[in-house]
Protein backbone atom coordinates (compact mmCIF):
# COMPACT_ATOMS: atom_id res chain seq x y z
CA UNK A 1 37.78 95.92 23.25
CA UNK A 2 36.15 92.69 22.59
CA UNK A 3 32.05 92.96 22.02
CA UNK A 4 30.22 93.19 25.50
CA UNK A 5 28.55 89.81 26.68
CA UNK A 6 25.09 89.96 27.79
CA UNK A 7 23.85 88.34 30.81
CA UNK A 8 20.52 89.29 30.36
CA UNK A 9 18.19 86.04 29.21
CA UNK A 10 20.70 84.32 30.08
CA UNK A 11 20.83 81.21 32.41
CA UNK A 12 23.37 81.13 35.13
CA UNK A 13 25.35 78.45 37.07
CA UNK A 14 26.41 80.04 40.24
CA UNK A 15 28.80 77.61 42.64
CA UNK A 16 28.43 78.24 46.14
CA UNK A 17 25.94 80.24 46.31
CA UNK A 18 24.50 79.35 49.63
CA UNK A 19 27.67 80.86 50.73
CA UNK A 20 28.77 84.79 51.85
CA UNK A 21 29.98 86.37 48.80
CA UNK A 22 27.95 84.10 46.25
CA UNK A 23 24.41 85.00 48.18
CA UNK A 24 25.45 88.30 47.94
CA UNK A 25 26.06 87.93 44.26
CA UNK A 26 22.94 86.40 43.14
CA UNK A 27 20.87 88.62 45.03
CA UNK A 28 23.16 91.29 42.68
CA UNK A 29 22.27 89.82 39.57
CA UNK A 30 18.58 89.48 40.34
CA UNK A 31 18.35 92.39 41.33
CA UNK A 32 19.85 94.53 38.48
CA UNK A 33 18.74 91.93 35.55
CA UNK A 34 15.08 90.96 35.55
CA UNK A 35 15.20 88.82 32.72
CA UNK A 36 18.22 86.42 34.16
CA UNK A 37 17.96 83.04 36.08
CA UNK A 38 20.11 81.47 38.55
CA UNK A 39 21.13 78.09 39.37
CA UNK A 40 22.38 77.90 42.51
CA UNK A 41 24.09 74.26 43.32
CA UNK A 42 25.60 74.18 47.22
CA UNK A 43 27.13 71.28 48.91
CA UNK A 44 25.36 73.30 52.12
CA UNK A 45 28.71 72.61 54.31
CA UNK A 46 28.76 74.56 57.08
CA UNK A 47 29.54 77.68 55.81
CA UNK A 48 26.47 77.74 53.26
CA UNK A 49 23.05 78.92 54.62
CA UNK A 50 19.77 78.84 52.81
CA UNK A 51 18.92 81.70 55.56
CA UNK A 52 21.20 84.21 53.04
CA UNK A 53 18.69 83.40 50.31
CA UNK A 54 15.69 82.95 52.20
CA UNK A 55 14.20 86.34 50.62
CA UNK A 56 14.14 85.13 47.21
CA UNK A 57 13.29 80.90 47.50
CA UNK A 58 10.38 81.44 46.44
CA UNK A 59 11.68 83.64 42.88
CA UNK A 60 10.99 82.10 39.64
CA UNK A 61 14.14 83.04 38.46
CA UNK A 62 15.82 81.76 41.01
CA UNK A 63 16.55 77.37 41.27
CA UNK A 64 18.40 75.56 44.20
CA UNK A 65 20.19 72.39 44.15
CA UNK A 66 21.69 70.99 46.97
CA UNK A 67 24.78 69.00 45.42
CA UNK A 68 28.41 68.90 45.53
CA UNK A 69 30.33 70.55 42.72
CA UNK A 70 32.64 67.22 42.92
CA UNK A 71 29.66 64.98 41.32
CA UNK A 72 30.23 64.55 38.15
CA UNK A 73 27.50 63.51 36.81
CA UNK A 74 25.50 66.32 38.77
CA UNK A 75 27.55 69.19 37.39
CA UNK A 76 27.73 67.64 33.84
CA UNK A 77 23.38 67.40 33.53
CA UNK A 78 23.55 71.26 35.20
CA UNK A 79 25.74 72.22 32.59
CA UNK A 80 23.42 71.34 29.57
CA UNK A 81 21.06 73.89 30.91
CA UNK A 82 23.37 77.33 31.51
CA UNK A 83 25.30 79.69 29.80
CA UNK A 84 27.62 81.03 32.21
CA UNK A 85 29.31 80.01 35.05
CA UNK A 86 30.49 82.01 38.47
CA UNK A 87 32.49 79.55 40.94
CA UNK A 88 32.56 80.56 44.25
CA UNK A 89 32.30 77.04 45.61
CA UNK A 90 35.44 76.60 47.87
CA UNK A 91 37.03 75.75 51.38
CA UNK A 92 37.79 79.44 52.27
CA UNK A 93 39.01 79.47 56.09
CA UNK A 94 42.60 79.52 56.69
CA UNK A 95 42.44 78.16 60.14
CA UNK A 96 40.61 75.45 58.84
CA UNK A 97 43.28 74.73 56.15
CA UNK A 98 45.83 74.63 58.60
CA UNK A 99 43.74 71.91 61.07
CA UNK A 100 42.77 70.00 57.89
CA UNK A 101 44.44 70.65 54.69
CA UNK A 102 42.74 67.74 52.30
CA UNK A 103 39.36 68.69 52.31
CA UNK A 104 40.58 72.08 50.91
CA UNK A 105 42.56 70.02 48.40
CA UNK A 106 39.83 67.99 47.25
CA UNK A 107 36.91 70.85 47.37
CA UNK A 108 39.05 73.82 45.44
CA UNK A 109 41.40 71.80 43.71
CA UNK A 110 39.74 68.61 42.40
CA UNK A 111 35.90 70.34 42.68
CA UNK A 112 37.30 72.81 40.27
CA UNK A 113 38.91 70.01 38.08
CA UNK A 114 35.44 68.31 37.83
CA UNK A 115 33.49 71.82 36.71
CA UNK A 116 36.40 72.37 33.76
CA UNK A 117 35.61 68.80 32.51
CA UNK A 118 32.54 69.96 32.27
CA UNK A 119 32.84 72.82 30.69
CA UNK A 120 34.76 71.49 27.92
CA UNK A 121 31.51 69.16 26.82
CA UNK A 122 29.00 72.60 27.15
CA UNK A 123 27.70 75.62 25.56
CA UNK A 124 28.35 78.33 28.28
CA UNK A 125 29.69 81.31 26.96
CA UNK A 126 31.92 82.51 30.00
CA UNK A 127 33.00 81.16 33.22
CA UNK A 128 34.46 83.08 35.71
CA UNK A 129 36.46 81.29 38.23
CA UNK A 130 36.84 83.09 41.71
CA UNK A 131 40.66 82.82 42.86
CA UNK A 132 41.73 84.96 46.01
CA UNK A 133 44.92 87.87 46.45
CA UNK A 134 46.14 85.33 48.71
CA UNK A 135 47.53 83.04 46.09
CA UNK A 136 50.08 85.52 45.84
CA UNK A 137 51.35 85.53 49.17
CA UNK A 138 52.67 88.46 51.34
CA UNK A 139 54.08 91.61 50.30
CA UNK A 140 56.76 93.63 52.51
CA UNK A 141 56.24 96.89 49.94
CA UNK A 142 54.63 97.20 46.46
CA UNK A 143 51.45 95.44 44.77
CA UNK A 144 50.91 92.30 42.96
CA UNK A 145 50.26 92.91 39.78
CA UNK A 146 48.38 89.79 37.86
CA UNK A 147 51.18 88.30 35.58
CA UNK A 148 52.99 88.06 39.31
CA UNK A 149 54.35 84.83 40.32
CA UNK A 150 52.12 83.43 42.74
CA UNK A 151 53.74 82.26 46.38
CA UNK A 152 50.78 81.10 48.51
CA UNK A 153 51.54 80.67 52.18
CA UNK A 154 48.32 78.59 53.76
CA UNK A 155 46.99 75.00 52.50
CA UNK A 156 43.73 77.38 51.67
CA UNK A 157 45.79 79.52 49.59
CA UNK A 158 47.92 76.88 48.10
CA UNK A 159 44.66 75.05 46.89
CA UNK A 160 43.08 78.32 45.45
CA UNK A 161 46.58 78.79 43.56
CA UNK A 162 46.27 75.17 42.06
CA UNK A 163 42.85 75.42 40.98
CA UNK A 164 43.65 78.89 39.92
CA UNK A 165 46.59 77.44 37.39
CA UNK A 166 44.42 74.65 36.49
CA UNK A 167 42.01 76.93 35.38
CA UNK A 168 43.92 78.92 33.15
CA UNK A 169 45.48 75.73 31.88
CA UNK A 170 42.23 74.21 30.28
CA UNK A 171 41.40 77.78 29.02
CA UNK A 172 45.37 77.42 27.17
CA UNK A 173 45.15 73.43 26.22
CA UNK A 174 41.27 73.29 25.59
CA UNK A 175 40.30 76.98 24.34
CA UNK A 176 37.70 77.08 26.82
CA UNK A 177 36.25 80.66 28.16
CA UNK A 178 37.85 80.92 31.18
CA UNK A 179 38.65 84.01 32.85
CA UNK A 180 40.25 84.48 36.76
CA UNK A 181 38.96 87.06 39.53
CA UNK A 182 41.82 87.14 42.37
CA UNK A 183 39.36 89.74 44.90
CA UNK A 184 40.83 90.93 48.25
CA UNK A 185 39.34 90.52 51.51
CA UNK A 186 35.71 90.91 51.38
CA UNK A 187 33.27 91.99 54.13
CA UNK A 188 29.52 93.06 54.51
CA UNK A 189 26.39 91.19 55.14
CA UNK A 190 25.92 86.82 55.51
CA UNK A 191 29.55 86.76 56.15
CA UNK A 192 30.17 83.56 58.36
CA UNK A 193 31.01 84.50 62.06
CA UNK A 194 34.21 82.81 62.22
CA UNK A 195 36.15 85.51 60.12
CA UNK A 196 37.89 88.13 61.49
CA UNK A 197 35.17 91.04 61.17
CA UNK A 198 32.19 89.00 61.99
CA UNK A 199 33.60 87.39 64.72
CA UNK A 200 34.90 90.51 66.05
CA UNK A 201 31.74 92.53 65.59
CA UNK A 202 29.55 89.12 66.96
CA UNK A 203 31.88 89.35 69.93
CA UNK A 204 31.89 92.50 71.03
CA UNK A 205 27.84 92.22 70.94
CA UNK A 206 27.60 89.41 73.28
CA UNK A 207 30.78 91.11 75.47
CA UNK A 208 33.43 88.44 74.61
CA UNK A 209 37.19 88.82 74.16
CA UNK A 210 38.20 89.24 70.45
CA UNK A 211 40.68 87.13 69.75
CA UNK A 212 43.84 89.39 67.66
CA UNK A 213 46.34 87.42 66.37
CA UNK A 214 50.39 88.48 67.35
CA UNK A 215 50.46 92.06 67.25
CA UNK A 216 47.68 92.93 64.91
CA UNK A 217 49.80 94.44 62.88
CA UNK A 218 49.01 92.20 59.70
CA UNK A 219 47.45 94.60 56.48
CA UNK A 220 44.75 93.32 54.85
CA UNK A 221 42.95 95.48 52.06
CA UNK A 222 38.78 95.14 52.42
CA UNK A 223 36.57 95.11 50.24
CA UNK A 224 32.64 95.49 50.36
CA UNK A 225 31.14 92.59 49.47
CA UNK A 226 28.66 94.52 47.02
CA UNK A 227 31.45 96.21 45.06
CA UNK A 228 33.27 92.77 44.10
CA UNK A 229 29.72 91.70 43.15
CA UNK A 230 29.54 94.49 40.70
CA UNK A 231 33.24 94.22 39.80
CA UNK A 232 32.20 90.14 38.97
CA UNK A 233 29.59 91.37 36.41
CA UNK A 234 31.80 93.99 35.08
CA UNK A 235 34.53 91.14 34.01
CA UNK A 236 31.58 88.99 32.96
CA UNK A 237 30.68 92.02 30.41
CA UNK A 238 33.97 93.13 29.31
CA UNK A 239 37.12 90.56 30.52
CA UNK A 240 39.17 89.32 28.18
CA UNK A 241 38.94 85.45 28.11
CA UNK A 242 42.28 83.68 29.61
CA UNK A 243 42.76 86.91 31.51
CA UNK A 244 43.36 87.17 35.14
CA UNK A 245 41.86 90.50 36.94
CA UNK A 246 42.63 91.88 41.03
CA UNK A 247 39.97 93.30 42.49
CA UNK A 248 40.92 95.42 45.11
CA UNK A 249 39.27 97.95 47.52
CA UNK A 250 42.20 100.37 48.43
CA UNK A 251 41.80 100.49 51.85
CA UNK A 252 45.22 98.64 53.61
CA UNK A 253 43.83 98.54 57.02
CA UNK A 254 45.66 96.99 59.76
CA UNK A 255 44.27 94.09 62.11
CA UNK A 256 44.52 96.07 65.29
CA UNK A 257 43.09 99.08 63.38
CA UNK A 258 40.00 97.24 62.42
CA UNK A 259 39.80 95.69 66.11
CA UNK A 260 39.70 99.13 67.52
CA UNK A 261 37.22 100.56 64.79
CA UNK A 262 35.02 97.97 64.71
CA UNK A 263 34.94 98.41 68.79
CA UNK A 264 34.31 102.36 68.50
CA UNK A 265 30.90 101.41 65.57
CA UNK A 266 29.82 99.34 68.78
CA UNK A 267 30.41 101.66 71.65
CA UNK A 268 32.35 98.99 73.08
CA UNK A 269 36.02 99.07 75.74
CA UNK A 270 38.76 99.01 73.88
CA UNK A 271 39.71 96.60 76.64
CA UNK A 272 38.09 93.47 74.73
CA UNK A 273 40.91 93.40 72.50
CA UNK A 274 43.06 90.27 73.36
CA UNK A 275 46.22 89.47 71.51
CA UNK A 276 46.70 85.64 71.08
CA UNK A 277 49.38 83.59 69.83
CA UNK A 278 49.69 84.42 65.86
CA UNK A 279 48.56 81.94 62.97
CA UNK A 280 50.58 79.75 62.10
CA UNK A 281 52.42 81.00 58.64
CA UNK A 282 50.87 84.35 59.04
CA UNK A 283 51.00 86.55 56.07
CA UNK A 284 52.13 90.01 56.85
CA UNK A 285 50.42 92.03 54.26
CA UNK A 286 48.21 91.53 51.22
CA UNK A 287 48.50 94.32 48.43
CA UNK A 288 46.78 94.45 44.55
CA UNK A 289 47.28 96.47 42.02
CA UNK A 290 44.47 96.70 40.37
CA UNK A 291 44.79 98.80 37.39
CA UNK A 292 43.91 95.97 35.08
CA UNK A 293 40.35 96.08 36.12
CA UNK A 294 40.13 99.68 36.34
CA UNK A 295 40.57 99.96 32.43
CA UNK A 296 37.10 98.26 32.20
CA UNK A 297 35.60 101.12 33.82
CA UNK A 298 35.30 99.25 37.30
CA UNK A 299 36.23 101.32 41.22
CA UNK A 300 34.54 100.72 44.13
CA UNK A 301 31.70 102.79 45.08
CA UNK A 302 31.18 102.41 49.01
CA UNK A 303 33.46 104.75 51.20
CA UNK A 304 34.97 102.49 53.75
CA UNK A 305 33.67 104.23 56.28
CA UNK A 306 29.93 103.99 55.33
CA UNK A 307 30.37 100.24 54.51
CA UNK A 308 31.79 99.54 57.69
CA UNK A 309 28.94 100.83 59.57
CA UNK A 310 26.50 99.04 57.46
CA UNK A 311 27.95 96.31 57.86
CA UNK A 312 28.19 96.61 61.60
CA UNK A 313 24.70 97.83 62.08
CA UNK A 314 23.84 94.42 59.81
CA UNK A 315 24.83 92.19 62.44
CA UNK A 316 23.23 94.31 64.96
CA UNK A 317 20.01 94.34 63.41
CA UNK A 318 20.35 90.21 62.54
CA UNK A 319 21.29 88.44 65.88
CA UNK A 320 19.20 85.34 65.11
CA UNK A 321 21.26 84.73 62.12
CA UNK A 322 24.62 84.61 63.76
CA UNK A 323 23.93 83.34 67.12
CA UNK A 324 22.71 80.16 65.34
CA UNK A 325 25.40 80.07 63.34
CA UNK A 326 27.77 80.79 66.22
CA UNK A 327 26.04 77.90 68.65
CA UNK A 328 26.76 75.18 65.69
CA UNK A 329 30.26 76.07 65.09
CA UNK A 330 30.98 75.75 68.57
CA UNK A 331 32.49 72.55 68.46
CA UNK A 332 35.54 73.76 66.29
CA UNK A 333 35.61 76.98 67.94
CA UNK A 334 36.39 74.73 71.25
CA UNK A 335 39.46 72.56 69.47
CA UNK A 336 41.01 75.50 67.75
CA UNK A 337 40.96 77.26 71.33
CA UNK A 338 42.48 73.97 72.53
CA UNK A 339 45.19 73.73 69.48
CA UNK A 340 46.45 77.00 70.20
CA UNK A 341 46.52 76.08 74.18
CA UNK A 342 48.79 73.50 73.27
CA UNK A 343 51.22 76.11 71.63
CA UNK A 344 51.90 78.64 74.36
């Protein structure tokens, strides 16, 4: 194995980090190395809220900069100041993707284009570019394994596949010290309420109908948001530059499964479930394996179990912070209801 990196002293770009999993991230870093900074440069669309960070603006070690990761000339001057790099800046929504595919396009593909550029004019020592299992499509049986082709169903997934190739493409041409994170689906605190557990828990709070797509039969394999955090710094320390590594949770949960858990947490009816025409493109089942990761001494810590009821009691304890994100989003909750409408 390759010498350990050190990310302590060290000055960090994080992408995105306004947003669920990178808030969660930097408050994981600052928390478990005293010594390191964090530059935190977020377009602030409207999945990014300074609210996730609010507990640590006022940190020394800690610098925002509102600013999209497509400016060149931004990322470039940000770049003369860090060592490492963590890009979680993306378009993640698949609905979204499907209503409007080319601002997904330009944000993970060509955003992603302008932070390699770059790159290849800095010092950093490592940057760690944050794909998604979905670039690798649905699996009937098995587990993609990382040298898999990829098959990405969704315009989100299809643009997290290109910027995940064009990643590992200036780390083959240019030698620069790239290495890929392809993490399953992730869940726990700041997570914005139009995904499927937030919405659902959020929902069943205020007494709403939870909307389950088809038969809720789809598999999706969670993970808590705090163990991909840890996983991140893990492959920071110990991946293998031009690498690619899953991180997975192990727990294949299906859609109506969650519906009905997250339901029980909540001491809610089981009657709030309502099934709703399916996605459009709708993959069946995502599946890692995620051996690869496990030889650098990484496994998830939380049980399921305990994670799912902290993150459940989260959003109980936090209404202010959803119900103003719900009450802004509003507007493309009300045209996706429509779209759908239109289908039946």
């Amino acid at each position: 194995m390759a010498e350990e990196r050190s990310i302590e002293d060290k000055t960090l770009l994080v992408t995105g980090g306004a947003g669920f999993i990178g808030s969660n991230f930097i408050h994981y870093i600052l928390k478990h190395y005293p010594k390191c900074k964090i530059i935190n440069l977020d377009k602030l669309t409207y999945a990014g809220n300074l609210d996730n960070l609010k507990d640590i603006e006022d940190d020394l070690r800690y610098e925002f900069i509102h600013g999209d990761i497509r400016d060149q000339e931004l990322v470039r001057k940000i770049f003369e100041r860090v060592q490492g790099v963590v890009h979680f800046a993306a378009e993640t929504h698949v609905d979204r993707s499907i209503l409007d595919a080319g601002e997904f396009v330009l944000t993970d593909v060509y955003g992603s284009f302008v932070l390699f550029e770059a790159l290849k004019n800095s010092d950093a020592e490592f940057f760690i570019h944050v794909s998604t299992d979905e670039v690798y499509g649905s699996a009937d049986k098995g587990y993609f394994k990382e040298d898999d082709p990829l098959c990405p169903s969704s315009p989100y997934a299809a643009s997290k596949a290109g910027a995940d190739r064009l990643a590992y493409s200036y780390c083959v041409t240019y030698g620069l010290p790239i290495i890929i994170v392809r993490p399953s689906n992730n869940f726990g605190p700041y997570q914005y309420p139009e995904k499927f557990i937030p919405l659902f828990v959020t929902n069943a709070l205020e007494d709403k109908n939870l909307p389950l797509y088809g038969k809720g039969t789809n598999v999706r394999d969670w993970l808590y948001v705090e163990d991909n955090c840890q996983a991140i710094d893990f492959v920071i320390r110990r991946g293998k530059t031009g690498e690619a590594y899953n991180i997975g949770g192990d727990n294949e949960v299906q859609n109506i499964t969650m519906a009905h858990k997250i339901v029980d947490l909540l001491g809610k009816p089981k009657t709030l479930i309502k099934f709703v025409p399916d996605r459009l493109g709708h993959d069946r089942r995502y599946a890692l394996d995620c051996q690869k990761i496990h030889t650098l001494g990484w496994k998830p810590d939380r049980d399921f179990s305990e994670a799912m009821a902290t993150t459940v009691r989260w959003y109980k304890e936090n209404t202010d912070w959803w119900q103003k994100i719900k009450e802004k989003s509003k507007d493309f909750k009300d045209f996706y209801d429509k779209y759908y409408r239109d289908r039946k």
